[in-house]
Protein backbone atom coordinates (compact mmCIF):
# COMPACT_ATOMS: atom_id res chain seq x y z
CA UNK A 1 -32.14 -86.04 77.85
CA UNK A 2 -29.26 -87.50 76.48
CA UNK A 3 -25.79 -86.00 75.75
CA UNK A 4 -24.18 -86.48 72.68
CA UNK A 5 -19.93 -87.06 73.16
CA UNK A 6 -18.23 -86.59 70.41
CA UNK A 7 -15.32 -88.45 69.85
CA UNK A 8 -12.00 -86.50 70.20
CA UNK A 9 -10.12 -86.06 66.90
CA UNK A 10 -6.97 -87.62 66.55
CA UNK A 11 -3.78 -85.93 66.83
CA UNK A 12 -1.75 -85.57 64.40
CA UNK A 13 2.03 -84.28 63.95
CA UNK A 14 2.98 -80.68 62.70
CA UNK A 15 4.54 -82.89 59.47
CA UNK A 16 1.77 -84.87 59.19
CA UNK A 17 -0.52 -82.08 59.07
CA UNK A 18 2.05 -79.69 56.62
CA UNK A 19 2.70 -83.32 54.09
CA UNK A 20 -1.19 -83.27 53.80
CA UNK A 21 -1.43 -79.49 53.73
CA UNK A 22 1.03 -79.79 50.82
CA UNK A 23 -0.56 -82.70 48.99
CA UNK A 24 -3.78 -80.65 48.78
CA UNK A 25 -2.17 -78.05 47.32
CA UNK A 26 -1.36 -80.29 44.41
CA UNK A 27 -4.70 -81.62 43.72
CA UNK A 28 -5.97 -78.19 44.15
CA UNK A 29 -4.17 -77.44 40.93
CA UNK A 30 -5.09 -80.59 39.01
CA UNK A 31 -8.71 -79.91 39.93
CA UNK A 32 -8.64 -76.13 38.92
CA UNK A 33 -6.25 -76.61 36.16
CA UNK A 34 -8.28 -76.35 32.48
CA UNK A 35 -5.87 -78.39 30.84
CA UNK A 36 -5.20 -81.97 30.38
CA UNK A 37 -6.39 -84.24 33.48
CA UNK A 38 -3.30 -86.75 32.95
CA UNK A 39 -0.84 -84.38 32.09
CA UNK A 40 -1.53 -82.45 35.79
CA UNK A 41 -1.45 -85.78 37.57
CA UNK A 42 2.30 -86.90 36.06
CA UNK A 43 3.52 -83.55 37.19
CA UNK A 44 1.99 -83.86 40.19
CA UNK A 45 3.46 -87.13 41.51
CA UNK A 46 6.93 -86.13 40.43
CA UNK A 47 6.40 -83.21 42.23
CA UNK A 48 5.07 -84.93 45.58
CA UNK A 49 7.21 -87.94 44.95
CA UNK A 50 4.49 -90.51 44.33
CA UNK A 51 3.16 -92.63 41.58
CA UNK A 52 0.42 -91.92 39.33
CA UNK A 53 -1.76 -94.32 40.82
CA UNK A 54 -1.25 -93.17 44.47
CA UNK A 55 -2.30 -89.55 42.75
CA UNK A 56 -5.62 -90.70 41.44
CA UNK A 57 -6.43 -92.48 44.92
CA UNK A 58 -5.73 -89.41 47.01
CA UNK A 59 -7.68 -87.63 44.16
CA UNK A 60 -10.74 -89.78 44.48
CA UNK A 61 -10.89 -89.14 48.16
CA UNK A 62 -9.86 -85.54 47.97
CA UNK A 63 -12.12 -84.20 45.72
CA UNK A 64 -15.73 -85.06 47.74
CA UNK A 65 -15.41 -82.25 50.48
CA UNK A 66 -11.86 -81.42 49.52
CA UNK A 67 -10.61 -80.77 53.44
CA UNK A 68 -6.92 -81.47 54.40
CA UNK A 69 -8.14 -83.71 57.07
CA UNK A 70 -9.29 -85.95 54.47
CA UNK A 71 -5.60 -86.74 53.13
CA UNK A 72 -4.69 -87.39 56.78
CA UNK A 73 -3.75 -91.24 57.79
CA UNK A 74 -6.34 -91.92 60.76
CA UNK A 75 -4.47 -92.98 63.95
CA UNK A 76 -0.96 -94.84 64.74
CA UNK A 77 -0.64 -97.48 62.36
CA UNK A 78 2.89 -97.71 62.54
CA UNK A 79 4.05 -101.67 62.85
CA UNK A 80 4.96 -102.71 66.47
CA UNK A 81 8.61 -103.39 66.82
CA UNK A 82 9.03 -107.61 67.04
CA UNK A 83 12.37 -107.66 67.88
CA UNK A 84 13.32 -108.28 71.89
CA UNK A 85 14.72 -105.02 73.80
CA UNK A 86 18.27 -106.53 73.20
CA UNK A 87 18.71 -107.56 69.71
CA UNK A 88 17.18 -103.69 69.14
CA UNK A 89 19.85 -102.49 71.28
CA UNK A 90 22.81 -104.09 69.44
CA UNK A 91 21.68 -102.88 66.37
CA UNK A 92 21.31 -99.72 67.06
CA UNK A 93 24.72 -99.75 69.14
CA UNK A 94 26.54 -101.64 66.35
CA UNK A 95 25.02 -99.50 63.57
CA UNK A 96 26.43 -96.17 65.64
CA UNK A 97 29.83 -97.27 66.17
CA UNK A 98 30.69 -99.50 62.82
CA UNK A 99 28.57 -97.89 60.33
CA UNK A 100 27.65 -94.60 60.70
CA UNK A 101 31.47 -93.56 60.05
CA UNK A 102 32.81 -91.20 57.90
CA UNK A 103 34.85 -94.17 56.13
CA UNK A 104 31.40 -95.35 54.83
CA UNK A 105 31.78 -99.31 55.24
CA UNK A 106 29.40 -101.14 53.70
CA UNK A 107 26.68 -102.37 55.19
CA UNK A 108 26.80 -106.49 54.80
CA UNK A 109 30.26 -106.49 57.16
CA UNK A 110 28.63 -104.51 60.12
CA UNK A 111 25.57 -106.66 59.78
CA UNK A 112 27.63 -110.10 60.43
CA UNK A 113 29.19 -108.10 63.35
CA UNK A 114 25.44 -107.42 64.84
CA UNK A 115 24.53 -111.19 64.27
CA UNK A 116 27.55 -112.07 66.19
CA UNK A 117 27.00 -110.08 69.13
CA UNK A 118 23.72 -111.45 69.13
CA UNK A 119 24.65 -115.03 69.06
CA UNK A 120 27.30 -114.28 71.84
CA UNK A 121 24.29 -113.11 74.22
CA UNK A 122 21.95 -115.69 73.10
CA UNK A 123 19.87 -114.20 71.18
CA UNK A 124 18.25 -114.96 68.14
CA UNK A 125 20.40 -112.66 65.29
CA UNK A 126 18.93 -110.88 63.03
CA UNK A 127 18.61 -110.99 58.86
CA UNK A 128 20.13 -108.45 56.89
CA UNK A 129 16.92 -106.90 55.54
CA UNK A 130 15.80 -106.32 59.19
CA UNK A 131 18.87 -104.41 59.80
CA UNK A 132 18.54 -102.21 56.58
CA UNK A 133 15.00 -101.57 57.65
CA UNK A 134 16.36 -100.01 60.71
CA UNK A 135 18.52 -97.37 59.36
CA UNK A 136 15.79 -94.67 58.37
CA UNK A 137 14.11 -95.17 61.66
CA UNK A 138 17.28 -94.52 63.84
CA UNK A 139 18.88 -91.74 61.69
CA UNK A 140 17.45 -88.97 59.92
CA UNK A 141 19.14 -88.24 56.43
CA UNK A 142 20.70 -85.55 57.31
CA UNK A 143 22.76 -88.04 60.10
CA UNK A 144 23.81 -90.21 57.52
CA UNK A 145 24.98 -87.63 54.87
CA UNK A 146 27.27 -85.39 57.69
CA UNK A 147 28.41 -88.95 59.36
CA UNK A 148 29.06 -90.54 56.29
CA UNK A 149 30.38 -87.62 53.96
CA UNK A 150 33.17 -85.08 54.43
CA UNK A 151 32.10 -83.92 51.10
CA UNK A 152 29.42 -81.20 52.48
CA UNK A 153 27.02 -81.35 49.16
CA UNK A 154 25.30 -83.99 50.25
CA UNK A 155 24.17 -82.38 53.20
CA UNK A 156 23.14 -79.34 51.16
CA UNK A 157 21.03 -81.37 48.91
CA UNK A 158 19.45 -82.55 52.09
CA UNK A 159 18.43 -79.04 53.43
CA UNK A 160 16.01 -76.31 52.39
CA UNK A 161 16.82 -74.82 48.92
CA UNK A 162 15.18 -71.50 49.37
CA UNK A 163 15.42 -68.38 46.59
CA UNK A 164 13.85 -69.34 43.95
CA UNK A 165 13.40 -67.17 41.18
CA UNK A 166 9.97 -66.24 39.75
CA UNK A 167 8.62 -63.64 37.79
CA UNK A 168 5.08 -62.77 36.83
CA UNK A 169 5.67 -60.54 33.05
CA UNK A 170 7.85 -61.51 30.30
CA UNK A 171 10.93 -59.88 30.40
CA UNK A 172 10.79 -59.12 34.18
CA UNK A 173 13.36 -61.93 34.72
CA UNK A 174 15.32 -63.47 32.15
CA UNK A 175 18.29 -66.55 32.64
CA UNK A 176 21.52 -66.81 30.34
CA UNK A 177 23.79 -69.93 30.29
CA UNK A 178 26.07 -72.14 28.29
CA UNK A 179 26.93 -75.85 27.86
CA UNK A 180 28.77 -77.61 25.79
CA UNK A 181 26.42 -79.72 23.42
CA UNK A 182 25.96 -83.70 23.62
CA UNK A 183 26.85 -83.95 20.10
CA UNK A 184 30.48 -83.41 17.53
CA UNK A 185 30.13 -82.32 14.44
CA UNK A 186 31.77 -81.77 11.33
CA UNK A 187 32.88 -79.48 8.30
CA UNK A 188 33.24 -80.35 4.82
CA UNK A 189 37.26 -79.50 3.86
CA UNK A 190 38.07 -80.72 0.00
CA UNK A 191 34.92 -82.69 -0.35
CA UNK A 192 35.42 -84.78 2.69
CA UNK A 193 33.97 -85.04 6.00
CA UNK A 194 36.63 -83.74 8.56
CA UNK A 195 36.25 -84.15 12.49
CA UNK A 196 35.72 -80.82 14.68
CA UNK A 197 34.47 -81.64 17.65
CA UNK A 198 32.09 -80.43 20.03
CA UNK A 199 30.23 -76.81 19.95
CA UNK A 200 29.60 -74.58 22.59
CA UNK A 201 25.20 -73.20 23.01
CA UNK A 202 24.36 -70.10 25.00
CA UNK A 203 20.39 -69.24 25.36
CA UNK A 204 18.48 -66.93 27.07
CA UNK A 205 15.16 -67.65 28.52
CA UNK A 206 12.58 -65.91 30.21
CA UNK A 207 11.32 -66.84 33.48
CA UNK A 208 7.74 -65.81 33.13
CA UNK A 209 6.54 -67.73 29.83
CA UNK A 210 9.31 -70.25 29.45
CA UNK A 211 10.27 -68.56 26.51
CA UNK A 212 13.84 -69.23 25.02
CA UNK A 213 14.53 -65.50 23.54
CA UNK A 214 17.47 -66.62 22.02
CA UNK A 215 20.31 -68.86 21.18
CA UNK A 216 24.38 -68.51 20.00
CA UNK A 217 26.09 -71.68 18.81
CA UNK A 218 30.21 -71.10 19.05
CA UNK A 219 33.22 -73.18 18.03
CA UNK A 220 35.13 -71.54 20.69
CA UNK A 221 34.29 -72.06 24.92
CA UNK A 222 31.59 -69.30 26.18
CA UNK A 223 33.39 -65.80 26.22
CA UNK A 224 32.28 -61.76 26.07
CA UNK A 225 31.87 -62.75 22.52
CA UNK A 226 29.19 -65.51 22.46
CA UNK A 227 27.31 -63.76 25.47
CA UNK A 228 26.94 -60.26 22.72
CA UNK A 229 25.72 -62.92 20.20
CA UNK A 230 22.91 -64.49 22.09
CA UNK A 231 21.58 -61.25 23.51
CA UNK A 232 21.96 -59.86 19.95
CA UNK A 233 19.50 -62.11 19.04
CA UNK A 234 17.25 -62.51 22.27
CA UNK A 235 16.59 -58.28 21.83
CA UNK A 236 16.26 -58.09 18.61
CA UNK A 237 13.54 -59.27 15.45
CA UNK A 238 14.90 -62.62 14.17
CA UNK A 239 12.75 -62.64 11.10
CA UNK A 240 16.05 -61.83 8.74
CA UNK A 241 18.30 -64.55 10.54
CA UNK A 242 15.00 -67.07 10.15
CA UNK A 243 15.22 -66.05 6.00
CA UNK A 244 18.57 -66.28 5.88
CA UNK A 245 18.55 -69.74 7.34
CA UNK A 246 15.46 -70.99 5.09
CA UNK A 247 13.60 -71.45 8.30
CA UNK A 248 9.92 -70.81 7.49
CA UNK A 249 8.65 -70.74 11.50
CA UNK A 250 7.98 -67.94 13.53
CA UNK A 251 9.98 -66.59 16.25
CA UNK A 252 8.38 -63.41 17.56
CA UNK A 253 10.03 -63.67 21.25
CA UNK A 254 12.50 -60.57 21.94
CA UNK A 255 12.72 -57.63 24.18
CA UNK A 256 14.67 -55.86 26.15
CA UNK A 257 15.11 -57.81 30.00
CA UNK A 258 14.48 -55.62 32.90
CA UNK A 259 16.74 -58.65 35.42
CA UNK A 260 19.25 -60.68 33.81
CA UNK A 261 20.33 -63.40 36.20
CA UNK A 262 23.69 -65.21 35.55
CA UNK A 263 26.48 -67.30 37.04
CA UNK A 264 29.83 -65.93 38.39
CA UNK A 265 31.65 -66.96 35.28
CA UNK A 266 34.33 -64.63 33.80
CA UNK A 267 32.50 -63.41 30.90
CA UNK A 268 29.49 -61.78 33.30
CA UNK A 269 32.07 -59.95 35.03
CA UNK A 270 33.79 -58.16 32.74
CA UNK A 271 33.27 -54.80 32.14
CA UNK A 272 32.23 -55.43 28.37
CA UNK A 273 28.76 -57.22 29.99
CA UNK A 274 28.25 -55.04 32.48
CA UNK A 275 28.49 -51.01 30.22
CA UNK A 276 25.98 -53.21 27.18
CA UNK A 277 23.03 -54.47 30.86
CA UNK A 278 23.82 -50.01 31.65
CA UNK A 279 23.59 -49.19 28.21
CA UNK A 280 19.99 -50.77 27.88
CA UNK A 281 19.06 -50.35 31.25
CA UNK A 282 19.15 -54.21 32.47
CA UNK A 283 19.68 -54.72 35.49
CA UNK A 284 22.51 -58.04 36.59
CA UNK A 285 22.06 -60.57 39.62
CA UNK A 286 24.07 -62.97 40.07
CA UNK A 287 23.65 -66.54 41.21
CA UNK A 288 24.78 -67.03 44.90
CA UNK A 289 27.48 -69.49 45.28
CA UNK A 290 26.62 -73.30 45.21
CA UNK A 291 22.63 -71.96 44.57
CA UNK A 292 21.99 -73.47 40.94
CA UNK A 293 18.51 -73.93 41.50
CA UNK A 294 18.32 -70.16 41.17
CA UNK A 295 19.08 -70.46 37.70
CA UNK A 296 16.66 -73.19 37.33
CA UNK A 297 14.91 -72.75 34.33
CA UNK A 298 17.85 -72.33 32.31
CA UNK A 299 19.58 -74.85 33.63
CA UNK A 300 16.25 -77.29 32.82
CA UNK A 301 16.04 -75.86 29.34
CA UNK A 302 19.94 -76.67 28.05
CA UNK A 303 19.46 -80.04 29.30
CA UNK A 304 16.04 -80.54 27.04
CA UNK A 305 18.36 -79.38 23.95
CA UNK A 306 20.45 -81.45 24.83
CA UNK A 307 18.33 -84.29 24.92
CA UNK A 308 17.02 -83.49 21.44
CA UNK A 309 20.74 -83.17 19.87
CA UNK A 310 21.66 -86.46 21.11
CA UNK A 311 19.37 -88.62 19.08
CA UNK A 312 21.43 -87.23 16.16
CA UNK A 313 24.35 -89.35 14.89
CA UNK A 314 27.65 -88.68 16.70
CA UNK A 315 26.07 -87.82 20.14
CA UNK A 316 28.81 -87.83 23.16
CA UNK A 317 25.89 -89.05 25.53
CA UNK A 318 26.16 -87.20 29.26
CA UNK A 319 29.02 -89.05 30.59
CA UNK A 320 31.58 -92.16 29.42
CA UNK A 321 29.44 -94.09 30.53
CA UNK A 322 26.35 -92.72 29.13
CA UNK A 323 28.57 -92.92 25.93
CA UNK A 324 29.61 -97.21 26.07
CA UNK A 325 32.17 -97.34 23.83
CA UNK A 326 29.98 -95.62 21.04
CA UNK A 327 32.04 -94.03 17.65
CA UNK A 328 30.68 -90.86 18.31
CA UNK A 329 33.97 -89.42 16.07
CA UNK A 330 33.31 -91.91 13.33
CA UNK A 331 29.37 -91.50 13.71
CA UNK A 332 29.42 -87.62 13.59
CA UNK A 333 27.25 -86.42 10.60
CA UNK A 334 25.91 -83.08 10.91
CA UNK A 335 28.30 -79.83 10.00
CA UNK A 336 27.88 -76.76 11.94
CA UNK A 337 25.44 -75.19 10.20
CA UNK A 338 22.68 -78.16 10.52
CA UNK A 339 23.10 -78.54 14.22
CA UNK A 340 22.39 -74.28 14.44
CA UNK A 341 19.52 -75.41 12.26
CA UNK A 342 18.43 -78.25 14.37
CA UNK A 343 19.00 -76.03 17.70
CA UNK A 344 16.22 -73.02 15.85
CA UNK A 345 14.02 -75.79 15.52
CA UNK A 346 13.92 -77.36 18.62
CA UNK A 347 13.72 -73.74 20.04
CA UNK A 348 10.96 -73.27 17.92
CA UNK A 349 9.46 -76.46 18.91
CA UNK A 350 9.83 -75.94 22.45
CA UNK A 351 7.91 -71.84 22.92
CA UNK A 352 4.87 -73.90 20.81
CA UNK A 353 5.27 -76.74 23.37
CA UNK A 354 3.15 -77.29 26.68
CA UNK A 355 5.74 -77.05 29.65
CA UNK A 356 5.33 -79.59 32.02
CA UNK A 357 6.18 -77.82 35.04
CA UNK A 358 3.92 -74.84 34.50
CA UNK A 359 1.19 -76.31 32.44
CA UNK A 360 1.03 -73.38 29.65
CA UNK A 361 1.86 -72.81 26.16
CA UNK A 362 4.83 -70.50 26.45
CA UNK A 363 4.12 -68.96 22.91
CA UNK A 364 0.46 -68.28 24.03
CA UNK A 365 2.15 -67.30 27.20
CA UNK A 366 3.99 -64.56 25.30
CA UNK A 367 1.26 -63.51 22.86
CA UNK A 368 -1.32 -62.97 25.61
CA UNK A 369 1.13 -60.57 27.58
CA UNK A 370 3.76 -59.34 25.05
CA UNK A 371 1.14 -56.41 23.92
CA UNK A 372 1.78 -54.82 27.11
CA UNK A 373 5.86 -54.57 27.17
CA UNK A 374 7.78 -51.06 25.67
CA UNK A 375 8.97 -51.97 21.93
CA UNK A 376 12.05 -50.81 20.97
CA UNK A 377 13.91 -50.35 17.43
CA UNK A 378 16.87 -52.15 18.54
CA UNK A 379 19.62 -53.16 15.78
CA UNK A 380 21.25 -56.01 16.54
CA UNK A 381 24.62 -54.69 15.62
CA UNK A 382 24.41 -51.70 17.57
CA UNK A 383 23.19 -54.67 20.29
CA UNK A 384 26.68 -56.31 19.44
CA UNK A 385 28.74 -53.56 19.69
CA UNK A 386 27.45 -52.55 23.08
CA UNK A 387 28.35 -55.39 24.80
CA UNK A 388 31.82 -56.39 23.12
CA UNK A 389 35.18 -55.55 24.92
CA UNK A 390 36.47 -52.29 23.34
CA UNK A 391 39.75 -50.19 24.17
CA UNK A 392 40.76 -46.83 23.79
CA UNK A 393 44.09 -45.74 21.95
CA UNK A 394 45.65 -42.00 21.36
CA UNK A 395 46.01 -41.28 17.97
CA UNK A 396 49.16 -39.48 17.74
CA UNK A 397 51.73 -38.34 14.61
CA UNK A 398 53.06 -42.25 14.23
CA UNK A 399 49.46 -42.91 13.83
CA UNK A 400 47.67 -45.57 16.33
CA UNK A 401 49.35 -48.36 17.97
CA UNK A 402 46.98 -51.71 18.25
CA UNK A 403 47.78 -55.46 19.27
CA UNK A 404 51.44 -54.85 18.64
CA UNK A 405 51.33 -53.25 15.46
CA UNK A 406 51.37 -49.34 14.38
CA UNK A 407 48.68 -48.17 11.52
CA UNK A 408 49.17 -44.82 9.91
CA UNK A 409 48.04 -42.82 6.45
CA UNK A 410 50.34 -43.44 4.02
């Protein structure tokens, strides 16, 4: 009778193990997902960090038995160091003391220092390529950034970003934000083009379908004022503005939102914001400091506008840069009422869009749930109203005083 050993299964590290763990995840979703095959692999290796091609390999092998064990790398194949004890020694030493400094040096000086101190001990020195190919291997990232950096973000961007915010109805959770636009337009004063300048967008999107509910477009920087606008609109039919606007697409996102999340800017803090969320029984959260991720969506969404404005004529581009020396004065071509019309489009365009981070339609995201939210005959003046700054004044004999001024019966 003979007894059958079975080989003992290679160990592998807790990362190891939670890198495949997490890989399988993925392909899980491109293998269950009903939608496009190539579409779920793209988002896939920007989400896991790897190319397309890498995807389809680990796909391949994945999808036989589909076991985590599968995406595992079998045994130590990590290179054997070729370098003597020494030369390893000085660079690491060298690297510590020269390098890893929070004045940053550059890398090419400390490496002639290393090659000296190995020709001073006799020993072969080494190329510059084998010293950069040390660095990940004797400090972690998060080394480099605090040694390196006094400026602390780029340690945070090293570290666990938890709190993200999800939501699994429409209108459970819905984002507001501003930015200025990419783009300068202009106004028509005595039959001439005349420079303005750059416009200010505020939208409002909903976490759930990827909606955008709504949209304000404002000469002036994002106040009490703007904010009313945009949730005028994102709570209320926008049939009438469509018609009034000769826009001949639908728009049938609005509703009241049961979480608004926001930043800590002045204009959610006022008391104006905060009676109109009580009046309509929305409830606020605010962003935790230095947490933008928690406005995510939002954040993702103004940058895709964005995008689309600046392939029109007088873009500003995203930095100076960005910009090189382009006449984006000179260029500017569209007044202020075609760049509100190109925003409603590109809105438009977006909620019939697939979202490449979720995979769905949001408009078919919105139609297959929106029959079960609580309609309500809001106007959006009364909408306006609530959430504008308002004082109180005594009307007395001389009549009521207001900004300075006294008005009376005659």
């Amino acid at each position: 009778m003979h007894i059958l050993k079975l080989a003992p299964a290679p160990s592998h590290s807790e990362e190891a193990w939670s890198t495949a763990r997490r890989i399988a995840r993925e392909l899980d979703r491109i293998l269950d997902s009903s939608g496009p095959r190539r579409a779920a692999i793209v988002r896939a290796a920007a989400e896991l960090r790897l190319s397309t091609r890498h995807v389809y390999n680990l796909l391949a092998r994945y999808r036989v038995d589909r076991t985590v064990t599968l995406l595992l790398r079998g045994g130590d194949k990590t290179r054997k160091k070729r370098l003597q004890p020494g030369i390893e020694e000085i660079i690491a030493t060298t690297l510590r003391e020269q390098w890893l400094v929070l004045e940053a040096p550059p890398l090419a000086p400390v490496v002639a220092e290393i090659r000296a101190r190995c020709e001073e001990s006799g020993l072969a020195p080494p190329s510059y390529l084998t010293v950069a190919r040390r660095i990940p291997a004797l400090f972690s990232p998060e080394e480099i950034a605090k040694k390196r950096s006094a400026n602390p973000k780029h340690l945070h961007r090293l570290r666990a970003r938890p709190g993200y915010i999800h939501a699994a109805h429409p209108m459970d959770v819905c984002q507001i934000d501003h930015t200025p636009t990419d783009i300068n337009f202009v106004e028509v004063i005595e039959g001439g083009r005349t420079f303005v300048g750059r416009a200010y967008l505020t939208i409002v999107t909903d976490v759930a379908t990827r909606c955008i509910l709504g949209f304000c477009l404002t000469l002036e920087k994002p106040s009490a004022l703007s904010v009313a606008l945009c949730l005028a609109q994102a709570m209320c039919p926008k049939d009438e503005w469509l018609v009034a606007r000769s826009i001949a697409h639908g728009w049938p996102m609005f509703g009241r939102p049961r979480l608004l999340v926001t930043d800590s800017a002045k204009e959610f803090k006022g008391n104006a914001f905060q009676r109109g969320c009580e009046d309509y029984g929305i409830r606020i959260r605010y962003r935790d400091r230095g947490r933008v991720h928690q406005g995510g969506v939002v954040e993702r969404l103004l940058g895709k506008l964005n995008g689309v404005l600046a392939t029109q004529p007088g873009s500003t581009g995203r930095s100076v840069a960005d910009r090189d020396q382009y006449p984006a004065e000179r260029r500017a071509r569209l007044s202020f009422t075609d760049l509100e019309r190109c925003v409603a489009l590109t809105v438009i365009d977006h909620n019939l869009q697939q979202n490449a981070r979720i995979l769905r339609v949001p408009a078919s995201e919105w139609d297959r749930q929106a029959h079960e939210l609580a309609r309500f005959d809001d106007d959006p003046m009364r909408v306006l109203l609530a959430f504008m700054p308002g004082t109180e004044r005594r009307i007395s004999p001389q009549g009521v005083s207001m900004f300075a001024l006294d008005y009376h019966l005659g």
